[in-house]
C-alpha atoms as a PDB file:
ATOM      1  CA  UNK A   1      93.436  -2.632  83.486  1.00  0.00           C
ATOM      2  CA  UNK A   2      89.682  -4.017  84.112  1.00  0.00           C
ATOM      3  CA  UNK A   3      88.911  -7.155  82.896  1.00  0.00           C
ATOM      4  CA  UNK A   4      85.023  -7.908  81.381  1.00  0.00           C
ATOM      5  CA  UNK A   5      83.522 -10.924  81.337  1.00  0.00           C
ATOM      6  CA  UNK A   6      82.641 -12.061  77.349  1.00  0.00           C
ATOM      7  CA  UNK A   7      78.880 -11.950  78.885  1.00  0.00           C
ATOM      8  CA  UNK A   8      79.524  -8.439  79.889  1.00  0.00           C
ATOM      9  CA  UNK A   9      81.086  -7.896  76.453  1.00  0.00           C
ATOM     10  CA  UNK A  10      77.722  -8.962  74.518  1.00  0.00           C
ATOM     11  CA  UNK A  11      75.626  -6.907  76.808  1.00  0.00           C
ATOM     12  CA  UNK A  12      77.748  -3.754  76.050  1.00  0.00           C
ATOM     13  CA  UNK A  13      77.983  -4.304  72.306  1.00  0.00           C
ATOM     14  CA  UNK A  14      74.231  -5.011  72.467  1.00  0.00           C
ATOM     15  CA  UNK A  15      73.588  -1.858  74.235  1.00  0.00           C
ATOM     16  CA  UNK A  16      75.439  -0.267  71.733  1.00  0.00           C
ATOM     17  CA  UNK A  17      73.786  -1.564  68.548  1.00  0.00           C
ATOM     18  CA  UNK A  18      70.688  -0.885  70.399  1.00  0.00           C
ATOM     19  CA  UNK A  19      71.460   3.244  70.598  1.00  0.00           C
ATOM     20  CA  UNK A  20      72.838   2.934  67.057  1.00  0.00           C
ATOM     21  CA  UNK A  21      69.236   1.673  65.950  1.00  0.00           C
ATOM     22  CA  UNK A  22      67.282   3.997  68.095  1.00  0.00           C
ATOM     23  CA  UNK A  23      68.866   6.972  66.725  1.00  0.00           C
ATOM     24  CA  UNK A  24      69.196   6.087  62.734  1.00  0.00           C
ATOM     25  CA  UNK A  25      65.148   4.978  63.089  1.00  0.00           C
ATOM     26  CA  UNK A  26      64.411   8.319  65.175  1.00  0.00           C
ATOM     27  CA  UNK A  27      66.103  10.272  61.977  1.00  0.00           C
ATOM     28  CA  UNK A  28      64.137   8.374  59.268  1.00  0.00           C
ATOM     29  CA  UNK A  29      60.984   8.936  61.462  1.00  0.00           C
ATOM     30  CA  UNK A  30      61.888  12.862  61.144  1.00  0.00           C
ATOM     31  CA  UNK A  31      61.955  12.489  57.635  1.00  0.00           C
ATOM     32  CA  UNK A  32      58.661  11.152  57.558  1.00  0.00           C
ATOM     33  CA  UNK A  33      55.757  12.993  56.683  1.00  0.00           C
ATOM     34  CA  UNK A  34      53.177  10.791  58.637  1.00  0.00           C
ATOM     35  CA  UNK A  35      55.177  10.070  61.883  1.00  0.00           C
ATOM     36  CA  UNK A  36      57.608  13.581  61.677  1.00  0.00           C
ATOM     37  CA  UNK A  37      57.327  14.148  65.353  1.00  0.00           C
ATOM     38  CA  UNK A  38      57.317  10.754  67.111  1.00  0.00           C
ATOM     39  CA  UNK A  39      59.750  10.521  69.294  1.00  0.00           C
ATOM     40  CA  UNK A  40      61.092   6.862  68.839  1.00  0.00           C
ATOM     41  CA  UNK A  41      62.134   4.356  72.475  1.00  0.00           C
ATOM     42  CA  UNK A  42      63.843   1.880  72.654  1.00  0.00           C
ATOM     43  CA  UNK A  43      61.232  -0.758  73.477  1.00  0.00           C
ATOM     44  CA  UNK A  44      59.242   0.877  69.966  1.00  0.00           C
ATOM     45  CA  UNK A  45      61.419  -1.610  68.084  1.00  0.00           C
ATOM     46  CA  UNK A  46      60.801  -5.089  66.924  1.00  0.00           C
ATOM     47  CA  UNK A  47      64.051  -7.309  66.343  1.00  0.00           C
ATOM     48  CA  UNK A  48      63.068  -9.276  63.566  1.00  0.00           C
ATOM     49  CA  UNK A  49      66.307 -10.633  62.049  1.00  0.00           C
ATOM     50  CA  UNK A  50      66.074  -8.960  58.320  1.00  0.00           C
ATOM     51  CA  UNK A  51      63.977  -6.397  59.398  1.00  0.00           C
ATOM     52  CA  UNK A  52      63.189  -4.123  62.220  1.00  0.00           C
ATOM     53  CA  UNK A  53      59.690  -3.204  63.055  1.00  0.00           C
ATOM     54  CA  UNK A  54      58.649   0.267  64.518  1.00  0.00           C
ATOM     55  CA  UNK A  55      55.585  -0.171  66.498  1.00  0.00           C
ATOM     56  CA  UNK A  56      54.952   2.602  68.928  1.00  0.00           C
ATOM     57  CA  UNK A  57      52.941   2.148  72.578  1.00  0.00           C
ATOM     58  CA  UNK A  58      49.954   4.209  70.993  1.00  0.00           C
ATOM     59  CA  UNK A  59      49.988   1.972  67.726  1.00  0.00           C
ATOM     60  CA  UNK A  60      50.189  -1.191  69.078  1.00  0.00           C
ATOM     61  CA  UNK A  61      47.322   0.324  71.637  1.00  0.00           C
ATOM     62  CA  UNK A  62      44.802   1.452  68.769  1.00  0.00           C
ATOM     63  CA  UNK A  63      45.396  -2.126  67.532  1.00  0.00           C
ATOM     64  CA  UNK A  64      44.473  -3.958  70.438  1.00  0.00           C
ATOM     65  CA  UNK A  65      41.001  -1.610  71.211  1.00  0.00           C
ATOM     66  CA  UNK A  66      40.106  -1.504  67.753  1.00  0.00           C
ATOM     67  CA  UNK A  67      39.689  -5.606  67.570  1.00  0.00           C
ATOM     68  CA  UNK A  68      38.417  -6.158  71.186  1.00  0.00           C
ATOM     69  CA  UNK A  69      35.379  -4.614  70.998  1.00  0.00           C
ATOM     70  CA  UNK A  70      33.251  -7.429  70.252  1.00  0.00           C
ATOM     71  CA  UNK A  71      30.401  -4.570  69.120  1.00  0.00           C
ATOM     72  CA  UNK A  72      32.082  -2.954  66.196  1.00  0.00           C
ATOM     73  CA  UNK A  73      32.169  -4.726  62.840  1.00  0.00           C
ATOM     74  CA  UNK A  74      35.389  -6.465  62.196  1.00  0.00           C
ATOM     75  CA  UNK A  75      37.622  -8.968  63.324  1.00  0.00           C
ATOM     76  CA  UNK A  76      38.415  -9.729  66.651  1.00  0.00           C
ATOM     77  CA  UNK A  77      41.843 -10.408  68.464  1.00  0.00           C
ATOM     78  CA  UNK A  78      42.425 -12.496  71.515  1.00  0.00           C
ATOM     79  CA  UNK A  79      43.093 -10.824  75.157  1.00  0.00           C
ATOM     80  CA  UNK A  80      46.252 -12.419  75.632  1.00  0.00           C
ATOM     81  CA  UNK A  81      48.214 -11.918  72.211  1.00  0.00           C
ATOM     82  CA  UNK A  82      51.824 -10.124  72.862  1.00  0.00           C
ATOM     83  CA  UNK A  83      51.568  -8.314  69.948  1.00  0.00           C
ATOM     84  CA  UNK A  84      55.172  -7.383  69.874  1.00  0.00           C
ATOM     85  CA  UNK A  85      55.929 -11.291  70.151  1.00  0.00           C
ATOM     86  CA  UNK A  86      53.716 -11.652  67.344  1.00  0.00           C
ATOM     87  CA  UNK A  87      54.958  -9.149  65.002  1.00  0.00           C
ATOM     88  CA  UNK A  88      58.396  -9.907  65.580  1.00  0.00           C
ATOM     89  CA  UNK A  89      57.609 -13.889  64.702  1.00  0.00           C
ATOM     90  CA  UNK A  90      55.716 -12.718  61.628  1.00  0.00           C
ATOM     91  CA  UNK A  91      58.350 -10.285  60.407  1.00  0.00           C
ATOM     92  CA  UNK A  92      61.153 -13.259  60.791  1.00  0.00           C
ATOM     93  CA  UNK A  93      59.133 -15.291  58.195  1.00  0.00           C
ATOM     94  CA  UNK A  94      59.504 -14.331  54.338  1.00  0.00           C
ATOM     95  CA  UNK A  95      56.582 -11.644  53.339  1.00  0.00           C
ATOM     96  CA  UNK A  96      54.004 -12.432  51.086  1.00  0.00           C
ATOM     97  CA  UNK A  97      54.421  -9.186  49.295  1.00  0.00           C
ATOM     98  CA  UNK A  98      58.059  -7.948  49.378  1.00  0.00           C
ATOM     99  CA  UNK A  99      59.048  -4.139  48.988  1.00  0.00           C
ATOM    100  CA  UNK A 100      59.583  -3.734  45.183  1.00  0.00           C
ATOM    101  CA  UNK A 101      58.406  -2.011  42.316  1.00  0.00           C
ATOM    102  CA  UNK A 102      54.915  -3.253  41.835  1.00  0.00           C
ATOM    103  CA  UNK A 103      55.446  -3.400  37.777  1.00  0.00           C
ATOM    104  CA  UNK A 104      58.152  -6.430  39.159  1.00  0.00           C
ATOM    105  CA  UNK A 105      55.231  -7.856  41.863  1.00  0.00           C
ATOM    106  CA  UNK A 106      56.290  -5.850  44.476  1.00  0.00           C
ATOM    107  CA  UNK A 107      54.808  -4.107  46.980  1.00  0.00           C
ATOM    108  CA  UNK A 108      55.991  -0.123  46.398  1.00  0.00           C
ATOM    109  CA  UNK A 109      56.978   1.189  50.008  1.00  0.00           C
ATOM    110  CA  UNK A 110      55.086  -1.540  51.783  1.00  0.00           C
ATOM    111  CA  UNK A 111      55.920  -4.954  53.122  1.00  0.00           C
ATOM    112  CA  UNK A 112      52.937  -7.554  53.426  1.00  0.00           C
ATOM    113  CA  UNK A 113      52.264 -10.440  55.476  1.00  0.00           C
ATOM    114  CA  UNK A 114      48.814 -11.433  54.171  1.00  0.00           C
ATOM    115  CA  UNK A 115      46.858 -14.395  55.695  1.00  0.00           C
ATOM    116  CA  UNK A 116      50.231 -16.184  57.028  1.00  0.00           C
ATOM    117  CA  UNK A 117      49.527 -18.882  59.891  1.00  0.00           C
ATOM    118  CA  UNK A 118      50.035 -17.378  63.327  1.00  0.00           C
ATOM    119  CA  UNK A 119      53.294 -18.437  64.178  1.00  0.00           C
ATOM    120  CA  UNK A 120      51.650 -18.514  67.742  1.00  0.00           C
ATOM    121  CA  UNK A 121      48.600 -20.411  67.291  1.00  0.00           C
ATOM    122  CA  UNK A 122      45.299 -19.248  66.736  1.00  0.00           C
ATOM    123  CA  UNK A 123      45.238 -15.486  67.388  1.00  0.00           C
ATOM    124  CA  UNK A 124      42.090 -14.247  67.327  1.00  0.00           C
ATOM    125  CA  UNK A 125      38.118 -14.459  65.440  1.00  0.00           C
ATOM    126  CA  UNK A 126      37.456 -13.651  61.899  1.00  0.00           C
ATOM    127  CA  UNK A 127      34.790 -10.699  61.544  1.00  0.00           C
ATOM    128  CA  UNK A 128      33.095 -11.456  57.816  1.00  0.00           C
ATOM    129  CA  UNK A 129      30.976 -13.721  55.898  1.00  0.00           C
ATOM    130  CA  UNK A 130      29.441 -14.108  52.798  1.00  0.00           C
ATOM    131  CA  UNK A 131      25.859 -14.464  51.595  1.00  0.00           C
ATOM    132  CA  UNK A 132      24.117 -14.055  48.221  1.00  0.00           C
ATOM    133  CA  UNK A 133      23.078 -11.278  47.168  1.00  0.00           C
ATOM    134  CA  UNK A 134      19.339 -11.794  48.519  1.00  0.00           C
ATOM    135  CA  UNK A 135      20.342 -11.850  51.596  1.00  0.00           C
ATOM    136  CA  UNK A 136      22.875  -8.763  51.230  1.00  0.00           C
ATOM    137  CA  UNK A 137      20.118  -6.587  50.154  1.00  0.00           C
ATOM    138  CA  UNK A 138      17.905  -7.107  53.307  1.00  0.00           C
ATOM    139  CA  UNK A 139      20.839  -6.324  55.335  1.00  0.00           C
ATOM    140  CA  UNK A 140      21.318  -3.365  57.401  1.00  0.00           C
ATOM    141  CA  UNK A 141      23.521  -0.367  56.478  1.00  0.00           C
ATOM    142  CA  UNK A 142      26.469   0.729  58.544  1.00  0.00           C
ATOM    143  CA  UNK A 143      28.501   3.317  58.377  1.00  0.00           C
ATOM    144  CA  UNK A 144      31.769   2.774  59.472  1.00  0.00           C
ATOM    145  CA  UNK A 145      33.859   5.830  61.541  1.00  0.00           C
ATOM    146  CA  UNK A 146      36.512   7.411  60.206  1.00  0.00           C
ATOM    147  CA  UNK A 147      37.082   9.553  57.374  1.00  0.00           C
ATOM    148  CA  UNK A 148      36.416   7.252  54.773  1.00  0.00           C
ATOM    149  CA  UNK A 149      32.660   6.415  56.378  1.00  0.00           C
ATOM    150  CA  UNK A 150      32.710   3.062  53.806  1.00  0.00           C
ATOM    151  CA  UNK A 151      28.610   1.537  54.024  1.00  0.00           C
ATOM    152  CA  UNK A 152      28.759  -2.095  54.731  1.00  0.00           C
ATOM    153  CA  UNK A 153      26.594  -5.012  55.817  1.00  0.00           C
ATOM    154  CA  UNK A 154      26.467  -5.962  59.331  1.00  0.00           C
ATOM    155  CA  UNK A 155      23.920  -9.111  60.495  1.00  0.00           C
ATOM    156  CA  UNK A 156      24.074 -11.247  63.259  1.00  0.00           C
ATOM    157  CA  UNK A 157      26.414 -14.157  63.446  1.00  0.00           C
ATOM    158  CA  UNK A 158      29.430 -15.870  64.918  1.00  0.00           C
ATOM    159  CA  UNK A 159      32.741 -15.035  64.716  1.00  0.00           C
ATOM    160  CA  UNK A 160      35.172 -18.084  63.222  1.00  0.00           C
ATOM    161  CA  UNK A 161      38.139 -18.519  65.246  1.00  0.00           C
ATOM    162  CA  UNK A 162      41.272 -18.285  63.042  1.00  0.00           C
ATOM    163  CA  UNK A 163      44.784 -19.002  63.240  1.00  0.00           C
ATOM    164  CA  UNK A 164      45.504 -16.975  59.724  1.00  0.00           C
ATOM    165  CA  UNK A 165      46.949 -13.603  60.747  1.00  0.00           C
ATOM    166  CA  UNK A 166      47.628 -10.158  58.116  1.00  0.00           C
ATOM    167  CA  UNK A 167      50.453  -7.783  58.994  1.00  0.00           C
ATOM    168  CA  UNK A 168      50.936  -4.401  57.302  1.00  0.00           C
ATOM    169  CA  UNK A 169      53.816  -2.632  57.286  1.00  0.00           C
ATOM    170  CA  UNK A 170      55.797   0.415  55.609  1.00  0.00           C
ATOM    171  CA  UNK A 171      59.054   0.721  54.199  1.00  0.00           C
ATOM    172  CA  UNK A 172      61.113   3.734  56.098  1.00  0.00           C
ATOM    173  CA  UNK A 173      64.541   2.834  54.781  1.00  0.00           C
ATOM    174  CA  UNK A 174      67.404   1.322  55.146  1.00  0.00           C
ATOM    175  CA  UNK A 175      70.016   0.891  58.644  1.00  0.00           C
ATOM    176  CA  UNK A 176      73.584   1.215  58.457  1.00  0.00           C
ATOM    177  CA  UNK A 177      73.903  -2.663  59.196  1.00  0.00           C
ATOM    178  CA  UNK A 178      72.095  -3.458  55.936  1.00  0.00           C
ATOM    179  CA  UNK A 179      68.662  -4.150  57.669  1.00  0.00           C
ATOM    180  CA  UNK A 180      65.423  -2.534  56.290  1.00  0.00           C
ATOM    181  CA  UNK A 181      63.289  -0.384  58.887  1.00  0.00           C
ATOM    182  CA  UNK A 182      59.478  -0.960  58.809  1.00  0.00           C
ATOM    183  CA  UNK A 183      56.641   1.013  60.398  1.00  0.00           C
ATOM    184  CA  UNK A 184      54.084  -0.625  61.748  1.00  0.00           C
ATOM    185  CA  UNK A 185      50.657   0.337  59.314  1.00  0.00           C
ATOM    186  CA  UNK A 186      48.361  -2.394  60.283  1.00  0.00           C
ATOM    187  CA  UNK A 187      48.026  -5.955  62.560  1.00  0.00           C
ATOM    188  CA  UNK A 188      44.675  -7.844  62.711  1.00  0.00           C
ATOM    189  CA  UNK A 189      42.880 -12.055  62.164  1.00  0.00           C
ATOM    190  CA  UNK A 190      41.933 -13.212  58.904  1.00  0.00           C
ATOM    191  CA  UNK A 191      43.774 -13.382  55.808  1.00  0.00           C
ATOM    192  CA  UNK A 192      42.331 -12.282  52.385  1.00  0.00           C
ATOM    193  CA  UNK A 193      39.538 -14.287  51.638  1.00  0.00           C
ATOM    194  CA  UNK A 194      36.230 -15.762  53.286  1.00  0.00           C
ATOM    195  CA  UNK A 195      34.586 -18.961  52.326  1.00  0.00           C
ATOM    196  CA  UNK A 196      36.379 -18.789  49.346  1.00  0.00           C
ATOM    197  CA  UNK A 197      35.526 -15.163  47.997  1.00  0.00           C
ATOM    198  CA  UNK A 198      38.515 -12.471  47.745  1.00  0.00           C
ATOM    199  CA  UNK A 199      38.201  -9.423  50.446  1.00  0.00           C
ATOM    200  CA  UNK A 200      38.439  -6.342  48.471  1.00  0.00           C
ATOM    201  CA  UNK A 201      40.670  -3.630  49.298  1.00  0.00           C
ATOM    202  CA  UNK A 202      38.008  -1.158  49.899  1.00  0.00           C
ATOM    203  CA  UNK A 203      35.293  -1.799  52.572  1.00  0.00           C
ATOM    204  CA  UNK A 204      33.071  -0.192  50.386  1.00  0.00           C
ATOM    205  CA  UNK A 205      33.396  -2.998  48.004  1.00  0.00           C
ATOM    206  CA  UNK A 206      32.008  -5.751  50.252  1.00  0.00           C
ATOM    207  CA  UNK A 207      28.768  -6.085  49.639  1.00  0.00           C
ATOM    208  CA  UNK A 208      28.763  -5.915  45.804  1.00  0.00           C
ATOM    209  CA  UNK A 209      31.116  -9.239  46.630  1.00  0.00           C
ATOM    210  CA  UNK A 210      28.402 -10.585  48.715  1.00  0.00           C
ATOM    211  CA  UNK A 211      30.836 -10.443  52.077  1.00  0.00           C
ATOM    212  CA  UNK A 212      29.003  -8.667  55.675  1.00  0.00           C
ATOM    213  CA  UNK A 213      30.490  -8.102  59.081  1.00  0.00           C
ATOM    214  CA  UNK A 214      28.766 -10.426  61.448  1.00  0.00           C
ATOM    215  CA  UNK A 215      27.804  -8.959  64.879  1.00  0.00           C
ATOM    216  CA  UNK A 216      26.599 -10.756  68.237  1.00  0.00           C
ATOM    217  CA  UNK A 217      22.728 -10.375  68.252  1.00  0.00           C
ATOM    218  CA  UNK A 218      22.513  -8.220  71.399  1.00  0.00           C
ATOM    219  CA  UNK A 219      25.139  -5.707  69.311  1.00  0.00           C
ATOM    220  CA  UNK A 220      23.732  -1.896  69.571  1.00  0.00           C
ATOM    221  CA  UNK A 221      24.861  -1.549  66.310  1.00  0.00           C
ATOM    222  CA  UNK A 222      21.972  -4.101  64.843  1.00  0.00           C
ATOM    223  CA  UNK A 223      20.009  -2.066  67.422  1.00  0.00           C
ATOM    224  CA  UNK A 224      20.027   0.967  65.598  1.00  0.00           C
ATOM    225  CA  UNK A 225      16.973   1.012  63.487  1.00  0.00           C
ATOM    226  CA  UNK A 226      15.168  -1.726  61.758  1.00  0.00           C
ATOM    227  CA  UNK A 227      16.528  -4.943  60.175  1.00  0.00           C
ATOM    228  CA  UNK A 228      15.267  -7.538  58.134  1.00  0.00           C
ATOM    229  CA  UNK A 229      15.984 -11.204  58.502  1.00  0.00           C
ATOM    230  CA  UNK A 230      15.327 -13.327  55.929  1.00  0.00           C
ATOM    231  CA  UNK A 231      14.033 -17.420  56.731  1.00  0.00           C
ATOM    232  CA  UNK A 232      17.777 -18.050  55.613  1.00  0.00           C
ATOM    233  CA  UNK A 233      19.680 -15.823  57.311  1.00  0.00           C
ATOM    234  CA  UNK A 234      17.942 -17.182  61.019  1.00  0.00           C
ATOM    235  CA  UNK A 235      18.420 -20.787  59.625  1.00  0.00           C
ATOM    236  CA  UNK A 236      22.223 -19.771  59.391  1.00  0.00           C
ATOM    237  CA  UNK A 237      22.434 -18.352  62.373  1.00  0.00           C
ATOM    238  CA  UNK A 238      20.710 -21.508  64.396  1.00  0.00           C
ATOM    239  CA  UNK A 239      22.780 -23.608  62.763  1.00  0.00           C
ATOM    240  CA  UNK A 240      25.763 -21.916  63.469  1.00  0.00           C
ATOM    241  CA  UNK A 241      24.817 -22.529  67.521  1.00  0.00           C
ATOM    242  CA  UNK A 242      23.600 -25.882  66.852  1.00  0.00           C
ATOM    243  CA  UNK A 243      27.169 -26.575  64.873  1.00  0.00           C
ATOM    244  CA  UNK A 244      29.204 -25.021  68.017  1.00  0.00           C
ATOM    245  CA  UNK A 245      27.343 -27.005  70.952  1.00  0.00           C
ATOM    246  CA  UNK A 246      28.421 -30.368  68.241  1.00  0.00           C
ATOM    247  CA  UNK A 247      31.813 -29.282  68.270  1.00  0.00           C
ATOM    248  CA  UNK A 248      32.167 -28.941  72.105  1.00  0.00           C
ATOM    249  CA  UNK A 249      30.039 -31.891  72.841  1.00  0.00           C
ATOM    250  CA  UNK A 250      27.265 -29.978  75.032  1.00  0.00           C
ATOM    251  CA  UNK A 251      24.865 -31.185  72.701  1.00  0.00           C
ATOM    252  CA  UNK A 252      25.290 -33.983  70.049  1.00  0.00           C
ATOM    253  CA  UNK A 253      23.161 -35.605  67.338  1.00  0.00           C
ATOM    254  CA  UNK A 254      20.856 -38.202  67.543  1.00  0.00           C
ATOM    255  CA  UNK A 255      20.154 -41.130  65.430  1.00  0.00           C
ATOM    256  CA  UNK A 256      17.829 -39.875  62.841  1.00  0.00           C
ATOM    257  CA  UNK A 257      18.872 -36.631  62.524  1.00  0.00           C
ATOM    258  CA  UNK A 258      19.968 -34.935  59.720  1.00  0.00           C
ATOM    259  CA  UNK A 259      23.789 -33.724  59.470  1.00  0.00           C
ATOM    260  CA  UNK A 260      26.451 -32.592  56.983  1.00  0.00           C
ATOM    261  CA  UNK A 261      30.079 -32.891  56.755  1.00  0.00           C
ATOM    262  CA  UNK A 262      31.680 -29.049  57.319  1.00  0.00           C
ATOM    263  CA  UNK A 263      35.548 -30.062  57.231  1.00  0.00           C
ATOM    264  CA  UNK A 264      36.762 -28.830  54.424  1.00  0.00           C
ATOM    265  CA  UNK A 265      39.882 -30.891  54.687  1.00  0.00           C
ATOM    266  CA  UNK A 266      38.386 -33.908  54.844  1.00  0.00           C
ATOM    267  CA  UNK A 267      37.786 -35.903  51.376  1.00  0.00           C
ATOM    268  CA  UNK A 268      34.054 -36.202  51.934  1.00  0.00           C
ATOM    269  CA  UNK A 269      33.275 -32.770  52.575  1.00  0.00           C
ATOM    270  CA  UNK A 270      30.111 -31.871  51.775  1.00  0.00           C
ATOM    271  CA  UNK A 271      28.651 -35.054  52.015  1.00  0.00           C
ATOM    272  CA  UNK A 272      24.788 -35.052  54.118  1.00  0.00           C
ATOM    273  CA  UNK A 273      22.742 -38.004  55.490  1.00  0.00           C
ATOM    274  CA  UNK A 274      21.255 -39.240  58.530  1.00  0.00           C
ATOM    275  CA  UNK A 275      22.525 -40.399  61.361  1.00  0.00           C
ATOM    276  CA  UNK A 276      22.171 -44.410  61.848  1.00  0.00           C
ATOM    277  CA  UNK A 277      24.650 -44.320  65.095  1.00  0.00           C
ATOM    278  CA  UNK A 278      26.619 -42.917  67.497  1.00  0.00           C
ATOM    279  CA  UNK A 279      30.174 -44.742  68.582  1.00  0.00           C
ATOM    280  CA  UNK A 280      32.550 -44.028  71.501  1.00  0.00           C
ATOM    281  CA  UNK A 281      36.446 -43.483  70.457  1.00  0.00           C
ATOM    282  CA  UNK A 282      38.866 -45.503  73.153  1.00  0.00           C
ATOM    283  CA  UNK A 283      39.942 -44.410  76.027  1.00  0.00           C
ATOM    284  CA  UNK A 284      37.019 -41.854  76.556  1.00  0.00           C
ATOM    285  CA  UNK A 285      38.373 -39.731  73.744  1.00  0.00           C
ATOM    286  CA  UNK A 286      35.081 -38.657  71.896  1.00  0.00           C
ATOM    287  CA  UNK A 287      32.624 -39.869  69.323  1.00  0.00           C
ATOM    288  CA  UNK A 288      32.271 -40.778  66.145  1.00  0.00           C
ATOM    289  CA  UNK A 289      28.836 -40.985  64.325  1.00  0.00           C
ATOM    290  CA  UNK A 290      28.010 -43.158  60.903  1.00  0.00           C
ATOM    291  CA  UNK A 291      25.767 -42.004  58.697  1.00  0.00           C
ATOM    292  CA  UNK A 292      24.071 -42.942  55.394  1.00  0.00           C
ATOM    293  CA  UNK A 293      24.712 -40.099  52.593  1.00  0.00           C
ATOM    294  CA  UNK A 294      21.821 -38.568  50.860  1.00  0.00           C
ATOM    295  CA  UNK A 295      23.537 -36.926  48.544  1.00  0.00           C
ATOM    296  CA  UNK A 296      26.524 -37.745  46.193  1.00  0.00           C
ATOM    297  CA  UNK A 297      30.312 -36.109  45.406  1.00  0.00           C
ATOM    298  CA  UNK A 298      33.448 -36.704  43.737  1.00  0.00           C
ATOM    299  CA  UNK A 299      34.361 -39.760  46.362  1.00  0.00           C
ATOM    300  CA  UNK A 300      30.721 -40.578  48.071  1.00  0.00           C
ATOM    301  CA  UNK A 301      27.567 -41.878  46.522  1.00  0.00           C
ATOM    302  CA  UNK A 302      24.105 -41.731  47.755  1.00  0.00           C
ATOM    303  CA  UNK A 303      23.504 -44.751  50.115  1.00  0.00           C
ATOM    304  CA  UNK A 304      27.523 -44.723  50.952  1.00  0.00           C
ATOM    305  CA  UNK A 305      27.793 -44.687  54.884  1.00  0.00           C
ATOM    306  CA  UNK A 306      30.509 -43.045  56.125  1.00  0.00           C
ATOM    307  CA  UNK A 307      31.571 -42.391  59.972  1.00  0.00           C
ATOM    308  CA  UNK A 308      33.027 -39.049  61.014  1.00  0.00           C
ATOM    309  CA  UNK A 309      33.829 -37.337  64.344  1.00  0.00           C
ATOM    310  CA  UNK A 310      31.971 -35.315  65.837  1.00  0.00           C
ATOM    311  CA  UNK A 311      34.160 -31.747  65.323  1.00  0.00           C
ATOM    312  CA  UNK A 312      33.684 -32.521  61.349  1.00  0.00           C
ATOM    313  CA  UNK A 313      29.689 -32.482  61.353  1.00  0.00           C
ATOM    314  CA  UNK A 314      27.580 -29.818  61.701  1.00  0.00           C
ATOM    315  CA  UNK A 315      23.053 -30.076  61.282  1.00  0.00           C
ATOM    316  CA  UNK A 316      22.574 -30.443  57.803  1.00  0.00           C
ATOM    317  CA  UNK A 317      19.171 -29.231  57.608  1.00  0.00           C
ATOM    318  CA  UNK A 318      18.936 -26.492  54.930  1.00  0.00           C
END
């Protein structure tokens, strides 16, 4: 008679449960349409408690190249994201939209994470931004590849980093264990709205809703053809620099200069005046600046002076 260590034990039973899974996922992969043919690994699935994720090599591969290309419109995910780590911590949180008849407010066949906070931090850039519908108009076209070939906006801008995170997945049924099967549909930043406007579902739909794909400057894509900036639009985009060499201290106001609070957590958000100084924080931890509002809000009046640090303020020329 061999005896087994209760370590050994686990490792066996895990084993087990492990060839179990692969083979009940490989046979409801057979029996579906879209991924009849796959031939489902071990290392394909995603542990995540209630559920268990499918997410093949080539998947999780078209994810990554599809939002590290800082040229083509859309969002863009950081070089050193596990994605299976970040699935799996996703998929152990409650979904947004839960499998379910959608007459009850469920999501059909699908299972929705939508703009959830990165359980690992911020994750990656967001790839949109609105404008009015000015500014839209004297945008340049794009067509974007596939077989859909939706027309959008592009424009040159700068990606927001963002810590919000949208995972799409579909229901393939049910384990003998109890736990639900997903397939992995779609992983990328952002959540469902920008700046306060709702993304629509269809790509198509963005520009009647006034939301673009920003684009680096240098991007071929802006190269193709002829685009029109409007006075605005450049305005926006300097300021966006300006606001980013404020935030990382290369380059800081100066008292006189114009500047606007751009946290939108903070209580004076909003608020715009002119700098009257510029104070160090102790211990050589940054700087905070005072100015005198020139405008008014629900908790600030004109003349008010309020001091702020530097990571909240952004030029507040218009």
């Amino acid at each position: 008679m061999m005896k087994i260590t209760k370590r050994q034990l686990r490792r066996i039973i895990r084993e087990q449960i492990g060839e179990s899974s692969v083979t009940e996922v490989q046979k409801l992969v057979d029996g579906n349409q879209w991924l009849k043919g796959s031939v489902v690994k071990p290392g394909d699935l995603i542990d995540a408690g209630r559920y268990v994720v499918y997410a093949s090599d080539a998947g999780l591969g078209h994810i990554k190249d599809r939002h590290q290309d800082a040229n083509a419109p859309g969002s863009l995910m950081n070089t050193g994201v596990d994605l299976r780590e970040l699935i799996a911590a996703i998929a152990a949180t409650p979904p947004t939209t839960k499998p379910g008849l959608k007459s009850q407010g469920g999501g059909g066949g699908m299972a929705k994470w939508e703009g959830v906070s990165s359980p690992m931090g911020p994750i990656g850039e967001m790839g949109l931004a609105v404008a009015t519908p000015e500014e839209i108009a004297s945008m340049k076209d794009y067509t974007m590849p596939g077989g859909r070939g939706e027309i959008v906006k592009v424009a040159p801008g700068k990606r927001n980093p963002t810590d919000e995170v949208t995972l799409v997945t579909a229901v393939l049924g049910d384990l003998s264990d109890g736990r639900k099967v997903l397939s992995l549909v779609t992983l990328y930043p952002g959540g469902m709205e920008v700046d306060g406007v709702t993304i629509p579902n269809d790509r198509g739909a963005f520009a009647d809703a006034g939301i673009y794909f920003v684009l680096p400057g240098d991007s071929p894509v802006l190269g193709e053809g002829k685009m029109k900036i409007s006075k605005r639009q450049l305005r926006r985009i300097i300021r966006e620099n300006i606001r980013e060499t404020f935030q990382s201290h290369t380059d800081e106001p100066r008292v006189g200069d114009s500047i606007v609070n751009v946290n939108p957590n903070c209580e004076h958000y909003g608020s715009r005046g002119v700098v009257i100084s510029i104070n160090f924080l102790p211990e050589d931890a940054g700087k905070t600046v005072e100015y005198q509002c020139s405008n008014r809000g629900p908790t600030w009046e004109r003349g008010d002076v309020l001091e702020k640090t530097l990571d909240q303020l952004a030029p507040g020329w218009e």
